[in-house]
N, C-alpha and C. Protein backbone atom coordinates (compact mmCIF):
# COMPACT_ATOMS: atom_id res chain seq x y z
N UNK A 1 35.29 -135.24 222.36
CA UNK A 1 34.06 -135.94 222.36
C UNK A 1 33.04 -135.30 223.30
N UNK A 2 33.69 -134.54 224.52
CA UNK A 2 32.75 -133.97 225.29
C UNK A 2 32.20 -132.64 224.63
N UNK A 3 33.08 -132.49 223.91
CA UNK A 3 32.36 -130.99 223.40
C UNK A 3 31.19 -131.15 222.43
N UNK A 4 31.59 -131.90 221.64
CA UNK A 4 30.16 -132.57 221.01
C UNK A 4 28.96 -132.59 221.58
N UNK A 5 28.92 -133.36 222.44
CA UNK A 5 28.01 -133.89 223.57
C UNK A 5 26.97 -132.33 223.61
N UNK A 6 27.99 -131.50 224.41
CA UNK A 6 27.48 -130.40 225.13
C UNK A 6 27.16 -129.04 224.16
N UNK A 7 27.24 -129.33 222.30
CA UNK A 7 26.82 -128.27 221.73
C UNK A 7 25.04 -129.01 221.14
N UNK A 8 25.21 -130.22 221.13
CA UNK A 8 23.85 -131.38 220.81
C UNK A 8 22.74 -130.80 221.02
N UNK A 9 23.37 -131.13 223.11
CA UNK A 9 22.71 -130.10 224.04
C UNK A 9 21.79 -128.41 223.66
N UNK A 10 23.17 -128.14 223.68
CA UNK A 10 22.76 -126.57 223.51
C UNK A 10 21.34 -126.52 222.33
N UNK A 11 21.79 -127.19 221.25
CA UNK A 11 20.96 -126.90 220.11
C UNK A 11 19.78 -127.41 220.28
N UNK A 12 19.20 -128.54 221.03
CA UNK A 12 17.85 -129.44 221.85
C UNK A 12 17.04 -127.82 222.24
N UNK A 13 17.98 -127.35 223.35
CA UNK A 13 17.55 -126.14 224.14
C UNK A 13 16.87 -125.18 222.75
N UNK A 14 17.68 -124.67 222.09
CA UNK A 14 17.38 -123.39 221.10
C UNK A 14 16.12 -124.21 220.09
N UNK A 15 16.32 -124.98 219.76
CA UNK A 15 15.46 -125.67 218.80
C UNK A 15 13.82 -125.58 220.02
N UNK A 16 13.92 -126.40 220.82
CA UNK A 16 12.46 -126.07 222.26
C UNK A 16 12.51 -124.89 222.30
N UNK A 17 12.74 -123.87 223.07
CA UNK A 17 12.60 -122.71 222.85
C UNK A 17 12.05 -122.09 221.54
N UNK A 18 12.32 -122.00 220.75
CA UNK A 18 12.33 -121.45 219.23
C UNK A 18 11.00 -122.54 218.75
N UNK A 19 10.43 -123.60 219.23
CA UNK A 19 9.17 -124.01 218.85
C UNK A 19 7.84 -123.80 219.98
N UNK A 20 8.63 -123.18 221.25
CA UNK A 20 7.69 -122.52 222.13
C UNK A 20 7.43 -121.17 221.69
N UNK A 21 8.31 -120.39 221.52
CA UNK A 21 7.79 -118.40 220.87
C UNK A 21 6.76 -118.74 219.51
N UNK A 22 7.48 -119.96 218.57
CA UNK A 22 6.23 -120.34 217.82
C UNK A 22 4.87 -120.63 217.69
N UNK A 23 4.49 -121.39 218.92
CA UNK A 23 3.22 -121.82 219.18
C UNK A 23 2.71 -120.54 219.83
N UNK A 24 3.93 -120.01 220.57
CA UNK A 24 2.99 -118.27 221.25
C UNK A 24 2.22 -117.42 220.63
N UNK A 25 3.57 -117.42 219.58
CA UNK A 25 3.29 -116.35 218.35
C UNK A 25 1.79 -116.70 217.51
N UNK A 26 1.36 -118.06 216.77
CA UNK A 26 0.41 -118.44 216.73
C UNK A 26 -0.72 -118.38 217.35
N UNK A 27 -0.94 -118.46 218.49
CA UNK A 27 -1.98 -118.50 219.27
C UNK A 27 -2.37 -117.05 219.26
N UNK A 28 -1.38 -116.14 219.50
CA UNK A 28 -1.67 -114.86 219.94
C UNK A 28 -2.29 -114.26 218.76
N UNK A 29 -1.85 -114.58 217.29
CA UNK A 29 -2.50 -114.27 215.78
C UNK A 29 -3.93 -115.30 216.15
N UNK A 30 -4.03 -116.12 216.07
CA UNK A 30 -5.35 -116.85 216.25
C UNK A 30 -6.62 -116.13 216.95
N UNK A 31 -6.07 -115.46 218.38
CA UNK A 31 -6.34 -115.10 219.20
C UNK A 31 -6.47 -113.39 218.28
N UNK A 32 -5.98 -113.26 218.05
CA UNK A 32 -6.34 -111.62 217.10
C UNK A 32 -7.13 -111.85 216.00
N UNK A 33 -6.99 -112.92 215.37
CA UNK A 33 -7.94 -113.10 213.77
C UNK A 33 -9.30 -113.14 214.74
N UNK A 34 -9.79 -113.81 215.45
CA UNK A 34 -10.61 -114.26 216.57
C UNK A 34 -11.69 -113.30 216.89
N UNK A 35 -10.97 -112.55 217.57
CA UNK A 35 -11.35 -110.86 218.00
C UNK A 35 -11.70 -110.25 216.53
N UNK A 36 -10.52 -110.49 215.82
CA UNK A 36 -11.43 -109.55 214.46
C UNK A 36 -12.23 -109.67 213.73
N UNK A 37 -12.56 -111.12 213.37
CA UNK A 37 -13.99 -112.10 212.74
C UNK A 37 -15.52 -111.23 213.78
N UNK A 38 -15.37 -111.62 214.98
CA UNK A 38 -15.99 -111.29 216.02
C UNK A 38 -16.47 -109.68 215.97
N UNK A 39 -15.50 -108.81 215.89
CA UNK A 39 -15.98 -107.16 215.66
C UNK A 39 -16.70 -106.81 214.72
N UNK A 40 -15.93 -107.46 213.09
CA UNK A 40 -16.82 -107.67 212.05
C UNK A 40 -18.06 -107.89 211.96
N UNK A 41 -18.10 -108.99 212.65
CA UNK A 41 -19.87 -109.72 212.26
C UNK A 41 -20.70 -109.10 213.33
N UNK A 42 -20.40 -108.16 214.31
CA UNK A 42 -21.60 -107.62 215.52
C UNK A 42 -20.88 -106.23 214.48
N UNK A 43 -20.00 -105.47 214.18
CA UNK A 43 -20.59 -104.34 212.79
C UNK A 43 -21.73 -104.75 212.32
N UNK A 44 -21.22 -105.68 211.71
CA UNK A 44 -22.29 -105.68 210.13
C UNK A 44 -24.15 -106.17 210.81
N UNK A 45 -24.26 -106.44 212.08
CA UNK A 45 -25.52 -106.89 212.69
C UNK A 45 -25.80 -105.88 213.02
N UNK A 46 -25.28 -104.70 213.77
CA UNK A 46 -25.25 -103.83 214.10
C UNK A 46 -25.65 -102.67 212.87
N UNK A 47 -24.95 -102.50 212.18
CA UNK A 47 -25.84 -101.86 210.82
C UNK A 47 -27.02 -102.31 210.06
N UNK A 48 -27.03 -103.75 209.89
CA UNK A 48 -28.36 -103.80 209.33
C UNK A 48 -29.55 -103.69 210.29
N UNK A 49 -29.45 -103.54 211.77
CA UNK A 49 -30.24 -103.53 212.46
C UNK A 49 -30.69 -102.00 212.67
N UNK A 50 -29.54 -100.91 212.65
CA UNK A 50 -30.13 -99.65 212.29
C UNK A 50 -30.74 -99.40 211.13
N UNK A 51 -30.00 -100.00 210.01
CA UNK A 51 -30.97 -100.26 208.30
C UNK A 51 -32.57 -100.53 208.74
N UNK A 52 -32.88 -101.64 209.25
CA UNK A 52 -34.16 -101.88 209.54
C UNK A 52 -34.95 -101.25 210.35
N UNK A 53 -34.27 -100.18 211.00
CA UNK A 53 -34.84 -99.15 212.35
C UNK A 53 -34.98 -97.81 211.17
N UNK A 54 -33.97 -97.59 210.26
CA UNK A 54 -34.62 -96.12 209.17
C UNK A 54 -35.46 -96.53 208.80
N UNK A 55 -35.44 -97.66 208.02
CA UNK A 55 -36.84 -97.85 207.17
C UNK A 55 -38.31 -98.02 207.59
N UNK A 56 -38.10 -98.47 209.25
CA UNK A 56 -39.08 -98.48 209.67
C UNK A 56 -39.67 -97.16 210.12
N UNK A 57 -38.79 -96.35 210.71
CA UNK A 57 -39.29 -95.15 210.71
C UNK A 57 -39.73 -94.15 209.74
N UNK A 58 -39.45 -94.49 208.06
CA UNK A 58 -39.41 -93.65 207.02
C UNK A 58 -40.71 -93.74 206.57
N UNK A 59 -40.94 -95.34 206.40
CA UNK A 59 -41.99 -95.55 206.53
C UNK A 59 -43.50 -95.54 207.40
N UNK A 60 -42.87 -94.59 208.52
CA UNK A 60 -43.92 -94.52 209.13
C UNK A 60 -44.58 -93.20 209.26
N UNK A 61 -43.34 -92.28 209.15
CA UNK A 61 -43.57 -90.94 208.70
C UNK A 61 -44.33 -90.83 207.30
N UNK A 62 -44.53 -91.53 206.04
CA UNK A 62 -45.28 -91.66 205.03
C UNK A 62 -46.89 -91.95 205.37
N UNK A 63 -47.45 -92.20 206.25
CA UNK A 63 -48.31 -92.45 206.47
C UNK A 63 -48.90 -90.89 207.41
N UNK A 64 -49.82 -90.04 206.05
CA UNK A 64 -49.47 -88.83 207.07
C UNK A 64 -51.08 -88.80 207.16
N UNK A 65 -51.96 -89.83 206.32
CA UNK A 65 -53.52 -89.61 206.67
C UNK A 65 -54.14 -90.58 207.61
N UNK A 66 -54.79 -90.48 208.67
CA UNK A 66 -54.91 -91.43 209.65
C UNK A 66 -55.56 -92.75 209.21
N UNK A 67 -56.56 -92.42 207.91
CA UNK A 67 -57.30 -92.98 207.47
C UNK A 67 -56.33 -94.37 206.27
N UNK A 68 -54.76 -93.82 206.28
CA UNK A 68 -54.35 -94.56 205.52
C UNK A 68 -54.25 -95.73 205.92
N UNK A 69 -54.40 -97.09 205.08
CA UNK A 69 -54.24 -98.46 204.62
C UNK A 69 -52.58 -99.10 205.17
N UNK A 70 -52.52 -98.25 204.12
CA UNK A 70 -51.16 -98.63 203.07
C UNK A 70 -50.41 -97.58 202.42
N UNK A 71 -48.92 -98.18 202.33
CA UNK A 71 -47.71 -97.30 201.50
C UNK A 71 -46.70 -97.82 200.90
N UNK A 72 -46.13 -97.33 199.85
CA UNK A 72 -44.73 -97.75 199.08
C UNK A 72 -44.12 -96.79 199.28
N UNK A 73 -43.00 -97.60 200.05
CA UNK A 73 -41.89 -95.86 199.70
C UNK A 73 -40.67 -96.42 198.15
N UNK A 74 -40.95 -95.97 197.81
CA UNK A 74 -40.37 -95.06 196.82
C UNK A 74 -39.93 -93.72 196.64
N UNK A 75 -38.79 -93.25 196.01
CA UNK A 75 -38.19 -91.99 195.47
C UNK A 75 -38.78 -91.16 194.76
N UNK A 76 -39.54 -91.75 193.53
CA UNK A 76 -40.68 -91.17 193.04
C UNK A 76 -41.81 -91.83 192.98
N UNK A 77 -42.60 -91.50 191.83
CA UNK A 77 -44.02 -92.08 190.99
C UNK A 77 -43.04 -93.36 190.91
N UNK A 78 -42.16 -93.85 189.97
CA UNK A 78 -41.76 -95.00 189.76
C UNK A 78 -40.54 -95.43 190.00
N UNK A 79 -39.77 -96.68 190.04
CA UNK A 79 -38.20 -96.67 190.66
C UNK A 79 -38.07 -96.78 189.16
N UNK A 80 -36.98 -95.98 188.73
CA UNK A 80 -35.93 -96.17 187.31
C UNK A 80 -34.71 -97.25 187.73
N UNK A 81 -34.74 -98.23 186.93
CA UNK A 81 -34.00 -99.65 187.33
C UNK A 81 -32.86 -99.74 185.89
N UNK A 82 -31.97 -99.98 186.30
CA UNK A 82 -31.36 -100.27 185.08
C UNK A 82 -31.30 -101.94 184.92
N UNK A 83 -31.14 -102.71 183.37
CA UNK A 83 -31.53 -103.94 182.96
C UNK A 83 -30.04 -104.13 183.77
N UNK A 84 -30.71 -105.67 184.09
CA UNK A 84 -29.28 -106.63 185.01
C UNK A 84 -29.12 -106.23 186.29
N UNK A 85 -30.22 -105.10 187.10
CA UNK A 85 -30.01 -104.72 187.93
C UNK A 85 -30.42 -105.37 189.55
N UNK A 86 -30.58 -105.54 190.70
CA UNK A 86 -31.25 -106.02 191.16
C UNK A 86 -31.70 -104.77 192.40
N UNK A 87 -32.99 -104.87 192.95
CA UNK A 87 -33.43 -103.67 193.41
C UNK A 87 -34.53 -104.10 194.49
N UNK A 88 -34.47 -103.65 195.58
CA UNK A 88 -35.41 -103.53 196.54
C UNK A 88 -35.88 -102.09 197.17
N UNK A 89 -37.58 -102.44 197.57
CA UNK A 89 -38.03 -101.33 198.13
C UNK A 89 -39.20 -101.71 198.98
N UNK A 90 -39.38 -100.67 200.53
CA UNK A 90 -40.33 -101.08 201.76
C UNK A 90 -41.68 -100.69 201.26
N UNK A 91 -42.65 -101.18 202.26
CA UNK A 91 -43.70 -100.68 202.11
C UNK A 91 -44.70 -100.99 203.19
N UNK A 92 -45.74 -100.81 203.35
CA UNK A 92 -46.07 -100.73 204.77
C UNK A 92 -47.39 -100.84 204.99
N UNK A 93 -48.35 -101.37 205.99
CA UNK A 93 -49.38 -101.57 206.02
C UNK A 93 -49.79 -101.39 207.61
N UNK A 94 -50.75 -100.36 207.96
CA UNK A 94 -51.57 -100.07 209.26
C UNK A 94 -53.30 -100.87 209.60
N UNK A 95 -53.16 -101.63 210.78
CA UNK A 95 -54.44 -102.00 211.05
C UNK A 95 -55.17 -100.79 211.38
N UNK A 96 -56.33 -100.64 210.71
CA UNK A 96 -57.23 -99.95 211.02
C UNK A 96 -58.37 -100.57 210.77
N UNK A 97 -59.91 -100.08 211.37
CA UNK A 97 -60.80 -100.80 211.20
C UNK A 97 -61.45 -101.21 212.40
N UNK A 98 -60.79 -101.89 213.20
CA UNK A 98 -61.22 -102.69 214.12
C UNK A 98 -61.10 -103.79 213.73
N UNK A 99 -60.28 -104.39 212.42
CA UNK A 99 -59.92 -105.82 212.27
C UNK A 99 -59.88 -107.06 213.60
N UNK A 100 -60.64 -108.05 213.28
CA UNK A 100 -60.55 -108.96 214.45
C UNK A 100 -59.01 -109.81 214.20
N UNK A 101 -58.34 -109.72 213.45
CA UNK A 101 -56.94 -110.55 213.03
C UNK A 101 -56.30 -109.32 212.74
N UNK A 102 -55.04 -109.79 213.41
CA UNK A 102 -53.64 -108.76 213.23
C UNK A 102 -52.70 -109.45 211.81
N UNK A 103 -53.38 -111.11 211.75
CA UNK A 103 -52.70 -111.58 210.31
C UNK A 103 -52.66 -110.75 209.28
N UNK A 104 -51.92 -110.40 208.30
CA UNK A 104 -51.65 -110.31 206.92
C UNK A 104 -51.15 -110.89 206.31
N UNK A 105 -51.43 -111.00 205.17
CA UNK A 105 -50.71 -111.47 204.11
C UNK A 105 -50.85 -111.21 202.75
N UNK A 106 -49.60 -110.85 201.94
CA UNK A 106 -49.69 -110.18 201.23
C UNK A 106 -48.55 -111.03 199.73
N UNK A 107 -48.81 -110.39 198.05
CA UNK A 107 -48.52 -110.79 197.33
C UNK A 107 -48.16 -110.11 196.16
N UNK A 108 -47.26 -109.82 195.40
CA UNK A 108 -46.98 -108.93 194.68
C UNK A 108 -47.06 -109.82 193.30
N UNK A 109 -47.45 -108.74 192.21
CA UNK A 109 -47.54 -109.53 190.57
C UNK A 109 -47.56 -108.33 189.88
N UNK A 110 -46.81 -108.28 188.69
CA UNK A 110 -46.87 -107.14 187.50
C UNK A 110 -48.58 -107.60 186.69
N UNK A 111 -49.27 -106.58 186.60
CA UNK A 111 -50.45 -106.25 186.39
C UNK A 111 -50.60 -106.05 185.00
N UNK A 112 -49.70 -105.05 184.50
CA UNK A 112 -49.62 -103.98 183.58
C UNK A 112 -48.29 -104.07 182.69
N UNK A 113 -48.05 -104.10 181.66
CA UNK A 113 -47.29 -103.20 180.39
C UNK A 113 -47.19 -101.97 179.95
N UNK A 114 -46.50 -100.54 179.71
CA UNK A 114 -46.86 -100.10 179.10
C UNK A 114 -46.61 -100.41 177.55
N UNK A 115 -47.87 -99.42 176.14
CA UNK A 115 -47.76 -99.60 175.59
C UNK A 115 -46.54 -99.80 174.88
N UNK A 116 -45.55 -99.15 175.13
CA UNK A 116 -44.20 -99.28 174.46
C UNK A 116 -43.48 -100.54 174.40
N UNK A 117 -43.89 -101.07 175.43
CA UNK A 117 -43.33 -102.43 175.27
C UNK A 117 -43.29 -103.34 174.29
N UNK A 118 -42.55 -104.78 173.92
CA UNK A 118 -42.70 -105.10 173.34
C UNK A 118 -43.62 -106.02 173.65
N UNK A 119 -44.64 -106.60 172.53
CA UNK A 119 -45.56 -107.52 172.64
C UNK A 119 -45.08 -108.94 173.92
N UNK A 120 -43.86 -109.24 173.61
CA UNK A 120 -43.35 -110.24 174.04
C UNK A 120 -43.36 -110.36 175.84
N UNK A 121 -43.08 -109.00 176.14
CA UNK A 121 -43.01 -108.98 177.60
C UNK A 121 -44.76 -108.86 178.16
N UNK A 122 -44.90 -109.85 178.72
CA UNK A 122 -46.76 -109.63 179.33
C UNK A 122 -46.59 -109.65 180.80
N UNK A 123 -47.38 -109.33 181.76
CA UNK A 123 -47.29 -109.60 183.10
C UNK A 123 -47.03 -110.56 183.69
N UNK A 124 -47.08 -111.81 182.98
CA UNK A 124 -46.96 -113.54 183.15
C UNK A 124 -45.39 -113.00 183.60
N UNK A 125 -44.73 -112.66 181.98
CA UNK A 125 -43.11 -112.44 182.01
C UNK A 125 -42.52 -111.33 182.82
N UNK A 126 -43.14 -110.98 183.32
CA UNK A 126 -42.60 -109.43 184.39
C UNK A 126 -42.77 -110.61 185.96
N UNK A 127 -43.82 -111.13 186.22
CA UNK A 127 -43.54 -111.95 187.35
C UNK A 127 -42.47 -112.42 187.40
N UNK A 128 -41.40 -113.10 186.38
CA UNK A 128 -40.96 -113.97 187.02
C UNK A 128 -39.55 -112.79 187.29
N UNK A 129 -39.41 -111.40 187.28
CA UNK A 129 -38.56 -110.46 187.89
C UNK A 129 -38.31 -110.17 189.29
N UNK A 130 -39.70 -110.98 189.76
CA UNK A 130 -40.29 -110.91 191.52
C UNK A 130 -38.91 -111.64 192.32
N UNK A 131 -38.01 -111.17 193.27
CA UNK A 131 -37.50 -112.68 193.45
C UNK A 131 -38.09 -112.48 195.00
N UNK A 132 -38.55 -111.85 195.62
CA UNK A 132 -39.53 -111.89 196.84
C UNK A 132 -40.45 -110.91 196.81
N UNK A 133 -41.56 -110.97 196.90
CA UNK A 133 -42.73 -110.71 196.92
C UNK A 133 -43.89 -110.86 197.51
N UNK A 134 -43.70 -111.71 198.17
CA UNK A 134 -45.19 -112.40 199.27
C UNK A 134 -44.77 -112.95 200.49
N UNK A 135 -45.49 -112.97 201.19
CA UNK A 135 -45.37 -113.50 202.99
C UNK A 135 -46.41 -113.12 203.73
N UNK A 136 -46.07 -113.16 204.84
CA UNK A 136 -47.16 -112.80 206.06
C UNK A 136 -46.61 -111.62 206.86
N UNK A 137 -47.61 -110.70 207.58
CA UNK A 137 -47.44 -109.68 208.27
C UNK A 137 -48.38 -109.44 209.18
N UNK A 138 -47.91 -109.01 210.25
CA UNK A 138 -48.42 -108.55 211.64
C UNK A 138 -48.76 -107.24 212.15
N UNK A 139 -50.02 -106.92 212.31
CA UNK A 139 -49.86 -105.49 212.69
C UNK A 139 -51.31 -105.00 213.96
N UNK A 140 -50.96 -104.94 215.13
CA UNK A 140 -52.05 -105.00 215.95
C UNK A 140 -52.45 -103.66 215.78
N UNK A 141 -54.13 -103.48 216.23
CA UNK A 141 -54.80 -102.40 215.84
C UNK A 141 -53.94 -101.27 216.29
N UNK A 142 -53.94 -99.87 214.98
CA UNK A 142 -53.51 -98.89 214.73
C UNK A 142 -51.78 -98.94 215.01
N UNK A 143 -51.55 -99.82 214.73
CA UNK A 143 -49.70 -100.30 214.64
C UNK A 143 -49.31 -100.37 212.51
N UNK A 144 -48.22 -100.44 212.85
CA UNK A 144 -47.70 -100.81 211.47
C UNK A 144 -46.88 -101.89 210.89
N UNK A 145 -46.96 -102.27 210.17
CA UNK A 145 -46.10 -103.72 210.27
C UNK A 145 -45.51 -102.74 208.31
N UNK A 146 -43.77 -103.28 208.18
CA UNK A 146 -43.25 -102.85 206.89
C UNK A 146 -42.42 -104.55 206.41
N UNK A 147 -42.36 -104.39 204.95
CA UNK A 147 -42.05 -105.55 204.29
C UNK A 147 -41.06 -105.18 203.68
N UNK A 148 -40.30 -105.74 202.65
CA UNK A 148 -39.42 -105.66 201.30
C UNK A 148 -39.80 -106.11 200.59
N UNK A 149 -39.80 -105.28 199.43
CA UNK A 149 -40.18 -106.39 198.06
C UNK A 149 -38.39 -105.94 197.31
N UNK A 150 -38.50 -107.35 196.68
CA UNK A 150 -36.78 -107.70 196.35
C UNK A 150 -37.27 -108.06 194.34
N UNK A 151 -36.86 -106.95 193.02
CA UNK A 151 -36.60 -107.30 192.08
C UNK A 151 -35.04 -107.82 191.07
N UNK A 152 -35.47 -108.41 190.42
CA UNK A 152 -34.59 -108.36 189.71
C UNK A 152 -34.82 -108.36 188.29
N UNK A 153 -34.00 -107.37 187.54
CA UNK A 153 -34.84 -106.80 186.12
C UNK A 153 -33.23 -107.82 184.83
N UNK A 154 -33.84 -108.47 184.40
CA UNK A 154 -33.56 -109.56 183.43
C UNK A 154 -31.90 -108.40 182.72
N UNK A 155 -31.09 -108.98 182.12
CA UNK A 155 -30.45 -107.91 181.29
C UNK A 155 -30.81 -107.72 179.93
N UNK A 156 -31.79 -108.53 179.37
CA UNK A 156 -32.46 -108.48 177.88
C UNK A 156 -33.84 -108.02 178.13
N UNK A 157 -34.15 -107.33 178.88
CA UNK A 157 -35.54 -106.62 179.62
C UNK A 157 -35.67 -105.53 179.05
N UNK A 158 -37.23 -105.23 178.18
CA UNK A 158 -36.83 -104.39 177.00
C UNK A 158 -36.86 -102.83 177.98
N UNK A 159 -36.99 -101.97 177.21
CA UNK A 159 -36.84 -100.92 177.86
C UNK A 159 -37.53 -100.09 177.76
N UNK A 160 -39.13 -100.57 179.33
CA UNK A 160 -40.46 -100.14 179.20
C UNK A 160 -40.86 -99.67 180.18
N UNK A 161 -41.89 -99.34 180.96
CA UNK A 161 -42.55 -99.81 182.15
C UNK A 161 -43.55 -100.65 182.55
N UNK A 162 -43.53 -101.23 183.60
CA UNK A 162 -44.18 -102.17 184.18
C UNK A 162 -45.00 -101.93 185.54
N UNK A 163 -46.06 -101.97 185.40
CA UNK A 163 -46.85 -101.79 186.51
C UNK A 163 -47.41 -102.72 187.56
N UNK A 164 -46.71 -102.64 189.09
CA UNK A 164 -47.34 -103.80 189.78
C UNK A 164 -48.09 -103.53 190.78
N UNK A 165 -48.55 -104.52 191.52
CA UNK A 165 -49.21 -104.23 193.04
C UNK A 165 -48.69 -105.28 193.83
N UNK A 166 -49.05 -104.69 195.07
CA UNK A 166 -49.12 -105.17 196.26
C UNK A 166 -50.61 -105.61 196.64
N UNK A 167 -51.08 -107.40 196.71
CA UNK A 167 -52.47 -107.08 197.34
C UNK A 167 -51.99 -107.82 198.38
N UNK A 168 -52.78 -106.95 199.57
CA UNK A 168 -52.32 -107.41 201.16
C UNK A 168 -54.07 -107.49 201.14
N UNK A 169 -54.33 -109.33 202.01
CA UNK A 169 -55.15 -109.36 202.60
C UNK A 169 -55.15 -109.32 204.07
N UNK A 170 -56.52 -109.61 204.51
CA UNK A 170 -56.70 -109.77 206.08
C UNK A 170 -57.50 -110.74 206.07
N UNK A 171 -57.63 -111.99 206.49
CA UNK A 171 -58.78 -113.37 206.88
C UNK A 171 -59.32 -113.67 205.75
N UNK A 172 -58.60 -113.59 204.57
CA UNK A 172 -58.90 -114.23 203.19
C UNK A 172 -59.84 -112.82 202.30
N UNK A 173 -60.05 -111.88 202.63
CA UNK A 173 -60.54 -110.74 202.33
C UNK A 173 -59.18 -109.68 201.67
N UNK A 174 -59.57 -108.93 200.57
CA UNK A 174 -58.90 -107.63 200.37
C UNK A 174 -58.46 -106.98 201.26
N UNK A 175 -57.35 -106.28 201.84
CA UNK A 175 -57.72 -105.24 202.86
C UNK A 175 -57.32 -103.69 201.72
N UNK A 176 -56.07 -104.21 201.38
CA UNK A 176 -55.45 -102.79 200.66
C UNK A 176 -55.12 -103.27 199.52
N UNK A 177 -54.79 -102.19 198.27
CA UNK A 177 -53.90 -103.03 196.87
C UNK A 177 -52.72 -101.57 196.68
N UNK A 178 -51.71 -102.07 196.99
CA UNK A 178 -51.02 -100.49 196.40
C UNK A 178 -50.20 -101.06 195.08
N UNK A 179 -50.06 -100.10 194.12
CA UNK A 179 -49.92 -99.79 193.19
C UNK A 179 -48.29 -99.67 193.27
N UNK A 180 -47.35 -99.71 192.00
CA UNK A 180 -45.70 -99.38 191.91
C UNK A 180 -45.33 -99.52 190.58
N UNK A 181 -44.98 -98.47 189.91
CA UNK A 181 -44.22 -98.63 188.07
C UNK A 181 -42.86 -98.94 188.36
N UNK A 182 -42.42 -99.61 187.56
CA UNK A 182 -41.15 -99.91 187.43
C UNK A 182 -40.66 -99.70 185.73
N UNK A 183 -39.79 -98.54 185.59
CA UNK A 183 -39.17 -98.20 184.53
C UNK A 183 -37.89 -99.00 184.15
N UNK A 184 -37.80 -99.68 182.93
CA UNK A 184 -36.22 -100.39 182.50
C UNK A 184 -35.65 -99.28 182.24
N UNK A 185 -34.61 -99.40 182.49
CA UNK A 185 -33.68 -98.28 181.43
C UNK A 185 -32.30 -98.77 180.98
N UNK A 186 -32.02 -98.78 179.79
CA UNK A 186 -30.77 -99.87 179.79
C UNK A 186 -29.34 -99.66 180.86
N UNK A 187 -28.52 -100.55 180.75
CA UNK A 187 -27.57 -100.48 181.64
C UNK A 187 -26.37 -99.56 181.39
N UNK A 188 -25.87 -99.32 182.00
CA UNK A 188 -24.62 -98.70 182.10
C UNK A 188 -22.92 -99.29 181.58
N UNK A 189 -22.18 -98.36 181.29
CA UNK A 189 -21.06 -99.00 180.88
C UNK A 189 -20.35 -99.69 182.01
N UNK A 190 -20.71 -98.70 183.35
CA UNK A 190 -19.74 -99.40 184.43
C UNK A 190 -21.07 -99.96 185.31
């Protein structure tokens, strides 16, 4: 009967033990997932914050006449988009003038069709490809202030070009209008 007693025992002990290395073991994974959530998300802040430091500089190197307004960067004359695609590109605006307001604000709209298109697609129907396009911008005299414009090209989007602008005012006035084609081209297998 005593031996009973004293293996009960024993097994109390191994069983505590064996639910203490457990809770260790846990914590210490907790404690590692923790740290690695954490490295992740200051990466990924950390890259888009250099993302936003090229573009700002790319865009600033585009501006090579002193006298310039305004810029789109773009790859070429026009971005070639494939249908279903979604697509963004910077662009950029310098106070010059002697403007009394550093406000901007600015608005993007498809203007244009080309003829190839089909009747059906009009500039009404190319707007609604915009999915950001307008806001406000800051730029104190002879500084630059850069934006994104964010499309998205329909997957039944015939396969044309489309011509838009950018009009950026200053105090309810014009300041600049820049110009941008956007070519469909159908999609890809992959």
């Amino acid at each position: 009967m005593k031996l009973t007693k004293i293996k009960n025992k024993k097994a109390a002990i191994e069983l505590s033990i064996g639910t203490v290395v457990i809770i260790v073991l846990a914590m210490s994974m907790l404690i590692l997932g923790l740290v690695l959530v954490r490295n992740i998300f200051k990466g990924a802040t950390d890259s888009v914050d250099e993302i936003n430091e090229g573009v700002s500089s790319e865009i600033k190197k585009l501006f090579q006449d002193e006298g310039e307004k305004g810029v789109v960067r773009l790859s070429s004359s026009e971005a070639v988009v494939e249908q279903g695609k979604e697509f963004g590109f910077a662009f950029g605006v310098r106070n010059i003038g002697g403007l009394t307001s550093s406000d901007f604000t600015y608005s993007t709209s498809a203007t244009a069709v080309s003829p190839d298109c089909p009747s059906s697609l009009t500039p009404t129907e190319a707007n609604k490809w915009i999915l950001f396009g307008g806001g406000s911008m800051s730029a104190t005299e002879g500084k630059i202030d850069e934006k994104i414009i964010r499309l998205k090209i329909p997957e039944n989007a015939p396969l044309c070009s489309v011509q838009f602008e950018i009009d950026v005012q200053n105090s309810g006035s014009s300041y600049v209008t820049l110009q941008f084609f956007v070519e469909v081209e159908a999609s890809g297998v992959f």
